[in-house]
Protein backbone atom coordinates (compact mmCIF):
# COMPACT_ATOMS: atom_id res chain seq x y z
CA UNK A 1 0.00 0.00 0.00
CA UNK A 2 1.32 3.54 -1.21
CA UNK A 3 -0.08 6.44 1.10
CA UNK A 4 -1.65 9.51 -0.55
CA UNK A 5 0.23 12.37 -1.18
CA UNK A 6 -2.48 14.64 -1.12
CA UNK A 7 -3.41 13.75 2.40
CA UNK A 8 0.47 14.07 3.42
CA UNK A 9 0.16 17.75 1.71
CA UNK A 10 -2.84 18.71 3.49
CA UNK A 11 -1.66 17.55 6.76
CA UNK A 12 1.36 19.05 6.60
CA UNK A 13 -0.19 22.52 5.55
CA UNK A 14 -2.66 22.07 8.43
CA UNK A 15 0.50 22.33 10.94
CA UNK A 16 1.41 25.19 9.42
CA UNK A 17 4.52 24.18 7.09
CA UNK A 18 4.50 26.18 3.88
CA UNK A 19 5.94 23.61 1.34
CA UNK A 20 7.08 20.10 1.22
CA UNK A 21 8.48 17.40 -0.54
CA UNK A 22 9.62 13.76 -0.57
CA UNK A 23 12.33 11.77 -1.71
CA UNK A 24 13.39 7.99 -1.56
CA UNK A 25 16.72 6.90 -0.08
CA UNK A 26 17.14 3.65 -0.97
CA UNK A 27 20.63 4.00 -2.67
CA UNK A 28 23.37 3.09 -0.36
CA UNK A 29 25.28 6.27 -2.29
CA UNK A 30 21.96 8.19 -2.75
CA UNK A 31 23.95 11.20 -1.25
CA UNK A 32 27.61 10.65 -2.14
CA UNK A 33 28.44 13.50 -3.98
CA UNK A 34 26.88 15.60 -1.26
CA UNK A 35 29.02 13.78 1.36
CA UNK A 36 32.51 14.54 -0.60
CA UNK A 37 32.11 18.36 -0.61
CA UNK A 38 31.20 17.83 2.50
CA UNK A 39 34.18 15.95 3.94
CA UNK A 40 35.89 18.69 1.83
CA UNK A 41 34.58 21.62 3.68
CA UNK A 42 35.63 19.61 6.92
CA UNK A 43 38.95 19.01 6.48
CA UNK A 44 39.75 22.44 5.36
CA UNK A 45 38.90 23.11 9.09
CA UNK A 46 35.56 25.79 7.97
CA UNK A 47 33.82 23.74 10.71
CA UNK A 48 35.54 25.45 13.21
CA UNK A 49 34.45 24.28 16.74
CA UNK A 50 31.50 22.37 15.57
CA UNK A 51 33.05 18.75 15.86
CA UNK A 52 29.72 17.01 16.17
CA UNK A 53 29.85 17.44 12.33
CA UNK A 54 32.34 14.54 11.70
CA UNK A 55 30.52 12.25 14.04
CA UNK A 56 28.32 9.96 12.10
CA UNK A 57 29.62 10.19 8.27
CA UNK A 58 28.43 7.55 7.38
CA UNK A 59 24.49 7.76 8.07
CA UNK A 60 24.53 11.42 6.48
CA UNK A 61 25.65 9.53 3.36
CA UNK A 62 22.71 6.73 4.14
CA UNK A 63 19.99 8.32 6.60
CA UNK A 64 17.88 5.10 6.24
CA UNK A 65 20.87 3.18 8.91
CA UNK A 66 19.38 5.42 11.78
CA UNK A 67 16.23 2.64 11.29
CA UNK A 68 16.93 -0.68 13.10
CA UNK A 69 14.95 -2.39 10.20
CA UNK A 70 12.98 -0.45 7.97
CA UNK A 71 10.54 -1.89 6.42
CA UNK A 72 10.16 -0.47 3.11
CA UNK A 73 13.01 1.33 2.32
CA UNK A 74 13.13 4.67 3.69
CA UNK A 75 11.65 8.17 2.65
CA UNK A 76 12.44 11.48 3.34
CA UNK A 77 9.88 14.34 4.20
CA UNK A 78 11.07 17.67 3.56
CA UNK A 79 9.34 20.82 5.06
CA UNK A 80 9.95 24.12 4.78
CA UNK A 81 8.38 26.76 7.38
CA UNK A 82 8.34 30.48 7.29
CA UNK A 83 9.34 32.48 10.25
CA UNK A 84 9.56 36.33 9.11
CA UNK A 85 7.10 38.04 11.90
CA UNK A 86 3.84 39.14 11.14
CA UNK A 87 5.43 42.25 12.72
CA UNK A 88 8.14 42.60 10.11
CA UNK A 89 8.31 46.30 8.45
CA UNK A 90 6.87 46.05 4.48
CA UNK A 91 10.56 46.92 3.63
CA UNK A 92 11.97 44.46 6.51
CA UNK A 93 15.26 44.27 5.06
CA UNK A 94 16.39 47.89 4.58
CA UNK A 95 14.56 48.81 7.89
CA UNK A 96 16.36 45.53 10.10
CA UNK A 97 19.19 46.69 8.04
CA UNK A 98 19.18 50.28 9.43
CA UNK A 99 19.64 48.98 13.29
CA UNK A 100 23.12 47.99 12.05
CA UNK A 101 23.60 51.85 11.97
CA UNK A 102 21.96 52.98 15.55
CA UNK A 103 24.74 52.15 18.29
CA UNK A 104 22.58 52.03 21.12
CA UNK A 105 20.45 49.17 19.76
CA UNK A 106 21.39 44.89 20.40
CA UNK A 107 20.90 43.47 16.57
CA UNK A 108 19.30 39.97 17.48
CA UNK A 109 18.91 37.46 13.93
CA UNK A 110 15.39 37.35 12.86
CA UNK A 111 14.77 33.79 13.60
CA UNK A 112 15.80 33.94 17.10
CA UNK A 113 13.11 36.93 17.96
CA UNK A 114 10.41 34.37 18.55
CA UNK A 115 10.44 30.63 20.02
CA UNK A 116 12.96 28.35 19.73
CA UNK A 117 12.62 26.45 16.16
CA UNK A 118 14.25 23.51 17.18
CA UNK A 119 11.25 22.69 19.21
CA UNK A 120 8.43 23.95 17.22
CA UNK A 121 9.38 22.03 13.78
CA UNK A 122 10.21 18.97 15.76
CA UNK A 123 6.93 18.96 17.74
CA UNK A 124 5.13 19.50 14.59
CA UNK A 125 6.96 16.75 12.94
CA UNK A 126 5.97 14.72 15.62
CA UNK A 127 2.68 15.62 14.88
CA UNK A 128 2.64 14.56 11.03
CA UNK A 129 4.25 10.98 11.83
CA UNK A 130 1.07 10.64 14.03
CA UNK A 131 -1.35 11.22 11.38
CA UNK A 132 0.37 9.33 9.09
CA UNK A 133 0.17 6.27 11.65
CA UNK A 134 -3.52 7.19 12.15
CA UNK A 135 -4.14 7.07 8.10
CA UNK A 136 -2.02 3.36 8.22
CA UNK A 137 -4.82 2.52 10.59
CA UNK A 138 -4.35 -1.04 11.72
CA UNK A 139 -2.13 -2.06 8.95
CA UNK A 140 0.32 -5.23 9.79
CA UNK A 141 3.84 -3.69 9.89
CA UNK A 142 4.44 -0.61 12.70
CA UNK A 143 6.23 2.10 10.48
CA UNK A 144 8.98 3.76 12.13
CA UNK A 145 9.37 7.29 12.11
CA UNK A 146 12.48 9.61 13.23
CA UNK A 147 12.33 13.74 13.52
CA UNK A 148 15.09 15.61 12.43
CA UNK A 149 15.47 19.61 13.09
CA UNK A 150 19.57 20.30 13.36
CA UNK A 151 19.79 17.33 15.49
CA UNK A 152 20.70 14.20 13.68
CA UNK A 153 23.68 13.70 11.10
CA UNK A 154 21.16 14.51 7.87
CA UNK A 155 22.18 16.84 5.19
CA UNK A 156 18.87 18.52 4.84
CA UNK A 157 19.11 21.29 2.22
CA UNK A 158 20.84 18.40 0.10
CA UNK A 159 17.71 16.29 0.49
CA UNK A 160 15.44 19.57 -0.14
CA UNK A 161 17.33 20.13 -2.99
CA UNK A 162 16.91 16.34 -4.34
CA UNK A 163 12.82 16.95 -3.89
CA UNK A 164 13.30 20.10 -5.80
CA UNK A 165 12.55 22.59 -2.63
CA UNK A 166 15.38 25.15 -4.16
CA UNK A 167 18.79 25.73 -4.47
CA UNK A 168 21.67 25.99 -2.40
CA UNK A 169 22.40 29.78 -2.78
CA UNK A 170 26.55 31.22 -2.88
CA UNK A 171 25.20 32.02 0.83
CA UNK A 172 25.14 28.29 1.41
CA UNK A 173 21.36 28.69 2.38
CA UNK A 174 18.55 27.05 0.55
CA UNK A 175 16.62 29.09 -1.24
CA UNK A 176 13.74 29.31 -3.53
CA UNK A 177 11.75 31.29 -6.35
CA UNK A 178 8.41 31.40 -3.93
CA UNK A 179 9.84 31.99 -0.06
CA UNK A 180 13.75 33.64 -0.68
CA UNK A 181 15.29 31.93 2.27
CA UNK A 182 13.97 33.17 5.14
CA UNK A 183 12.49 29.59 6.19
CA UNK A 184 13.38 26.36 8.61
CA UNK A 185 13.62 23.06 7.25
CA UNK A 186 12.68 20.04 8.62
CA UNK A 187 13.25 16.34 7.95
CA UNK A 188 10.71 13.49 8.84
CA UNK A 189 12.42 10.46 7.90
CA UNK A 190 9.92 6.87 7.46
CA UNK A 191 10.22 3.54 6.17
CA UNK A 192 5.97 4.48 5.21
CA UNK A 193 5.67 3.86 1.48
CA UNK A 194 4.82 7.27 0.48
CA UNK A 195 4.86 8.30 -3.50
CA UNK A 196 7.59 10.40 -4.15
CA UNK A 197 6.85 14.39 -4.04
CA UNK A 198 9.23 16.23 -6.32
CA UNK A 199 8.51 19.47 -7.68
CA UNK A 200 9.73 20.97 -11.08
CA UNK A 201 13.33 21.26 -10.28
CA UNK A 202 14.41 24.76 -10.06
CA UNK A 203 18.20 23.09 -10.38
CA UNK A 204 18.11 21.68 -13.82
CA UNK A 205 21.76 21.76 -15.05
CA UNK A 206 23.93 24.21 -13.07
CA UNK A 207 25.04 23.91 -9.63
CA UNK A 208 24.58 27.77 -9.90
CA UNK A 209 20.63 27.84 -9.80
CA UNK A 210 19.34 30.69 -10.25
CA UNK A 211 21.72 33.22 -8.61
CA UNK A 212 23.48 33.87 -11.66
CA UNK A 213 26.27 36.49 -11.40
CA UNK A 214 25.38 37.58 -8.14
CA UNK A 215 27.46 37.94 -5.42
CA UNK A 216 25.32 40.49 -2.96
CA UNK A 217 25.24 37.57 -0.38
CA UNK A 218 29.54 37.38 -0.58
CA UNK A 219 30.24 41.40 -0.51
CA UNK A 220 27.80 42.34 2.31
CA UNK A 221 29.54 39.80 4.67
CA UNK A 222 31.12 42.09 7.63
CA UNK A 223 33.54 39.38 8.07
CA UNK A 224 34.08 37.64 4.80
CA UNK A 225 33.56 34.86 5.74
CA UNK A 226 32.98 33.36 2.48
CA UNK A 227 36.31 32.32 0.76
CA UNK A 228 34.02 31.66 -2.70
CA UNK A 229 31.10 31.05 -3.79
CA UNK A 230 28.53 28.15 -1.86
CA UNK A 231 31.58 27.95 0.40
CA UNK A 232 31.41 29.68 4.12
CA UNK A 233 34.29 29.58 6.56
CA UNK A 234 32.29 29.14 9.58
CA UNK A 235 35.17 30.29 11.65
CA UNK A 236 34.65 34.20 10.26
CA UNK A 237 31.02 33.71 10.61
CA UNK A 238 29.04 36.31 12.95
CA UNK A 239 26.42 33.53 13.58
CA UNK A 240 29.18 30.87 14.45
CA UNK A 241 31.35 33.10 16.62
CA UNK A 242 28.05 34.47 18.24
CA UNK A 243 26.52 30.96 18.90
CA UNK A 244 28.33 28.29 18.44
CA UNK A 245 32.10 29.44 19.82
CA UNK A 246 32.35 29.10 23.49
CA UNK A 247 35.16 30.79 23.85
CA UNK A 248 37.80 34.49 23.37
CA UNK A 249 36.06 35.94 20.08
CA UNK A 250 39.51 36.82 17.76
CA UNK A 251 40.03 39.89 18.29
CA UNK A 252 40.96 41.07 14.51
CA UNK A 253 37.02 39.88 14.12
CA UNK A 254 35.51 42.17 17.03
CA UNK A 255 35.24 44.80 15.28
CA UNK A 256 33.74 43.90 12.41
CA UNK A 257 30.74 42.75 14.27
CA UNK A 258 29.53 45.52 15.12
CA UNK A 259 26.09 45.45 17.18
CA UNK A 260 25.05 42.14 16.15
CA UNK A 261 24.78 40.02 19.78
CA UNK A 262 23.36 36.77 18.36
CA UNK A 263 23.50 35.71 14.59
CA UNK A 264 24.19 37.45 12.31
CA UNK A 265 21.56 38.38 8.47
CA UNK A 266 23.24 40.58 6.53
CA UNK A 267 23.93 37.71 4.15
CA UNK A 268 20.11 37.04 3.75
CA UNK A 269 19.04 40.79 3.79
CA UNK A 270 21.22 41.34 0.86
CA UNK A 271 19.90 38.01 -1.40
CA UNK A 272 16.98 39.73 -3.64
CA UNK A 273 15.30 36.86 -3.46
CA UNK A 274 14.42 37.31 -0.24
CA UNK A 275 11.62 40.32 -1.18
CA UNK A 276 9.63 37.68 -1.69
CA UNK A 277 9.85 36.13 1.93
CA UNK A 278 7.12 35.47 2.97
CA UNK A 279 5.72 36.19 6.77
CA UNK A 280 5.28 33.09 9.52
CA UNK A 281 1.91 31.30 9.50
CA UNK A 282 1.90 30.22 13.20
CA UNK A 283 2.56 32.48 16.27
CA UNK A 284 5.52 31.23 17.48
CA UNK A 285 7.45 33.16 15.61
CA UNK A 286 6.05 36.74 16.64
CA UNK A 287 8.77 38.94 18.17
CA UNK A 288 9.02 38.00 22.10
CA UNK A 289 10.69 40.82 24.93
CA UNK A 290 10.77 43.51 22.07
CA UNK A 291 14.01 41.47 20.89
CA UNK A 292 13.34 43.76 17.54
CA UNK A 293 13.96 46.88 18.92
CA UNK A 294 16.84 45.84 21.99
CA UNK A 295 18.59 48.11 23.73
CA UNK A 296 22.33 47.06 24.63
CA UNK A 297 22.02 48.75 28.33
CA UNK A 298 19.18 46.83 29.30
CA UNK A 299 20.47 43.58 27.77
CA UNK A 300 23.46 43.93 29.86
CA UNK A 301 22.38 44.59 32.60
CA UNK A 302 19.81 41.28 33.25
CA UNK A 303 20.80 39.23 35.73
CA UNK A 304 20.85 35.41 34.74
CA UNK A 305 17.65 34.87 36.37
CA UNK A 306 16.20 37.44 33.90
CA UNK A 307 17.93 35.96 31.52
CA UNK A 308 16.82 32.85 31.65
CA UNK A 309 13.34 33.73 32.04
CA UNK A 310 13.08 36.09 28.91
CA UNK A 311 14.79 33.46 26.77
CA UNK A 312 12.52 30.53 27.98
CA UNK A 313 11.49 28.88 24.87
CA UNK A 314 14.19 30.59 22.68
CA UNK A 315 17.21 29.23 20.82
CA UNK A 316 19.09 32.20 22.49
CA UNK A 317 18.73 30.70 25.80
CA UNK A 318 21.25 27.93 24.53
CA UNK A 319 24.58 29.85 24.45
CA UNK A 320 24.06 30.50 28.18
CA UNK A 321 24.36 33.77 30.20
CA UNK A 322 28.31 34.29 29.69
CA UNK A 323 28.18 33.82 26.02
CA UNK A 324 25.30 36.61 26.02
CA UNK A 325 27.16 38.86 27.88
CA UNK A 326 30.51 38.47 25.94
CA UNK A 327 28.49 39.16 22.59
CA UNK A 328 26.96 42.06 24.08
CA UNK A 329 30.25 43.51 25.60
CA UNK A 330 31.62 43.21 22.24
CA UNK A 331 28.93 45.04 20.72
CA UNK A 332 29.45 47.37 23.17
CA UNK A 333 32.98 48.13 22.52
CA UNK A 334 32.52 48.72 18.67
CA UNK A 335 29.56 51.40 19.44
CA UNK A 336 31.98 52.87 21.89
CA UNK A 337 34.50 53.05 18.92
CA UNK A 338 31.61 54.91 16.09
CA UNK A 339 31.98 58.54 15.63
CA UNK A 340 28.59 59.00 15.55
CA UNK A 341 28.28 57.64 19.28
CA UNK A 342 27.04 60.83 21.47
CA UNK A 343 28.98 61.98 24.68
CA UNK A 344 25.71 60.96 26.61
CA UNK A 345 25.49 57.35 25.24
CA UNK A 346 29.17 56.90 25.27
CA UNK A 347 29.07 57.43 29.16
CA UNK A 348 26.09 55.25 29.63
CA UNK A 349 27.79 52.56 27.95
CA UNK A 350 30.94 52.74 29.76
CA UNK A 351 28.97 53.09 32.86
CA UNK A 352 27.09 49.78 31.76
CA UNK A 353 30.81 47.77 31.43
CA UNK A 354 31.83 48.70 34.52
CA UNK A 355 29.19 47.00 36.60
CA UNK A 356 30.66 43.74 35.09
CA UNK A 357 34.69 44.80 34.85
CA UNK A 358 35.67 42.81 37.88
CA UNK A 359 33.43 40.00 37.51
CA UNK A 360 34.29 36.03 38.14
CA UNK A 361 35.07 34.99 34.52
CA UNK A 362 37.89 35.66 33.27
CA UNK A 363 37.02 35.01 29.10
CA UNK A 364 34.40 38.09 30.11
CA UNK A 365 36.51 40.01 31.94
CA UNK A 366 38.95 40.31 29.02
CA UNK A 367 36.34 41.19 26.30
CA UNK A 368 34.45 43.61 28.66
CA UNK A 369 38.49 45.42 29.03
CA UNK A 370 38.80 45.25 25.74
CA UNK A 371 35.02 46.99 24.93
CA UNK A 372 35.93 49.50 27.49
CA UNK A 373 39.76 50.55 25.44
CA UNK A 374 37.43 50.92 21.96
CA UNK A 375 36.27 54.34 23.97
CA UNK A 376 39.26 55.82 22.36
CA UNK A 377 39.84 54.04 19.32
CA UNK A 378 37.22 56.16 17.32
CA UNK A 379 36.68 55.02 13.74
């Protein structure tokens, strides 16, 4: 028995993913090619601090081995879900672009303004592998289902890509004609005999898609941290050094990120694909704690119980309280160094880093010294 697609459509649009597609994996090598730039990109160290990415090489080349036994082969669901706030300005990227310029605002990525996605797509997943058990009604075999949002070894935009969802921009991002690529993705995987979903590739012959000549995505980067095109050194990356690095930020890099405290989308603002981005369907997106319009002051100063009470639910709240404050001190430091930073705000802000300059950690101490020397480094 072959499930419907329809009915897998209509589900999924019912939990509120935009667009989706599916793909058999029933080629041991189904994602070789894939796997090799892959390894590539490792071994040139771009991974930085993110080891977890050589773990398990082999089932990102064959997702079906994290099944014990599947039954039919195995199938992947692709979803994509918008999360651009229904608050977002009509020109969202010249105005989110603009907060780059104000040095008393906290720049916080768009997709960390509202719930954490990691738990929303997954619970949602969750929630389409149970109505496609309750459309199997009592059928003999059990199918076996597995959830995967950034936490299994699957190379998701390749499988988006192989059910036609888009095309891996020079950003490295998926993106697509309809949504830009300000969207999640989100892998079900199943052993459920479901008809393949593919829709009219958008990748027909070159690896280029549709970006053509452009290379907004490469010259906006504050960092360059792409060393070519479709190829990001994750090391020189605002969002990595942000998020994922735990420890000293490189000091020749502090500077350039200016008042960006968490992620980083200048890369994304930039792509003109992304006019046509199109706003989140469910609420859990909506800008939480003003995060839109944040003030560096007040971020600064929250304790870690405040802290960890605005960021309930959020992605942010992963990086934990030091991390925050080391990206904020930062940001700090390079509004301390901007011309255009009045006498008024530049005394606030010192005032602000010197509640923390003698506190326990040392990795904070040192960037909060630093942020306080960029006072007379003006640029």
């Amino acid at each position: 028995m072959v499930f419907d697609s329809d009915d897998l459509i209509l589900s999924a649009k019912s939990l509120g993913f935009s667009r989706l597609g599916v793909v058999a994996l029933d080629a041991k090598d189904s994602l070789h090619e894939e796997m090799v730039h892959f390894k590539d990109w490792l071994d040139a160290g771009y991974g930085g601090e993110m080891g977890y990415l050589a773990r398990h090489q082999e089932l990102r080349a064959n997702p079906k081995g994290l099944f014990a036994k599947p039954a039919n082969g195995c199938r992947a669901i692709v979803v994509t879900m918008d999360y651009l706030p229904t608050t977002a300005h009509p020109g969202w990227r010249d105005y989110d672009t603009s907060a780059l310029e104000q040095p008393d605002r906290a720049v916080i990525s768009v997709y960390a303004q509202g719930r954490d996605y990691h738990k929303i797509l997954r619970r949602r997943l969750v929630s389409l592998a149970r109505l496609l058990s309750e459309q199997a009604g009592h059928a003999d075999t059990v199918y076996q289902f597995r959830a995967c949002v950034d936490s299994a070894p699957v190379l998701e935009i390749a499988l988006a890509q192989r059910c036609g969802l888009g095309w891996r921009g020079k950003h490295t991002l998926l993106l697509n004609r309809e949504q830009g690529s300000m969207f999640f993705l989100g892998v079900l995987l199943t052993d459920m005999p479901i008809s393949e979903i593919r829709h009219e590739p958008t990748l027909p012959e070159s690896p280029q898609g549709h970006c053509g000549t452009c290379q907004q995505c490469i010259s906006v980067c504050p960092t360059q941290a792409f060393v070519a095109p479709y190829q990001l050194d994750a090391r020189r990356c605002i969002s990595y050094l942000t998020i994922e690095h735990s420890g000293a930020i490189p000091v020749p890099l502090r500077g350039l990120m200016g008042n960006r405290v968490y992620g980083c989308d200048d890369c994304q603002q930039a792509c003109p694909w992304n006019r046509f981005a199109r706003v989140a369907t469910v609420q859990d997106f909506e800008v939480r704690n003003g995060l839109d319009q944040a003030q560096l002051i007040e971020l600064f100063s929250w304790s870690e119980t405040e802290f960890a009470h605005r960021h309930q639910g959020s992605a942010i709240l992963r990086i934990g309280y030091l991390q925050w404050l080391r990206n904020i001190a930062v940001a700090i430091g390079n509004s301390l160094a901007r011309p255009d930073c009045l006498r008024s705000l530049r005394e606030d802000l010192l005032a602000a880093l010197a509640t923390r300059a003698d506190c326990e950690s040392e990795m904070l101490r040192e960037h909060i010294h630093w942020a306080i020397a960029q006072a007379n480094v003006r640029t």
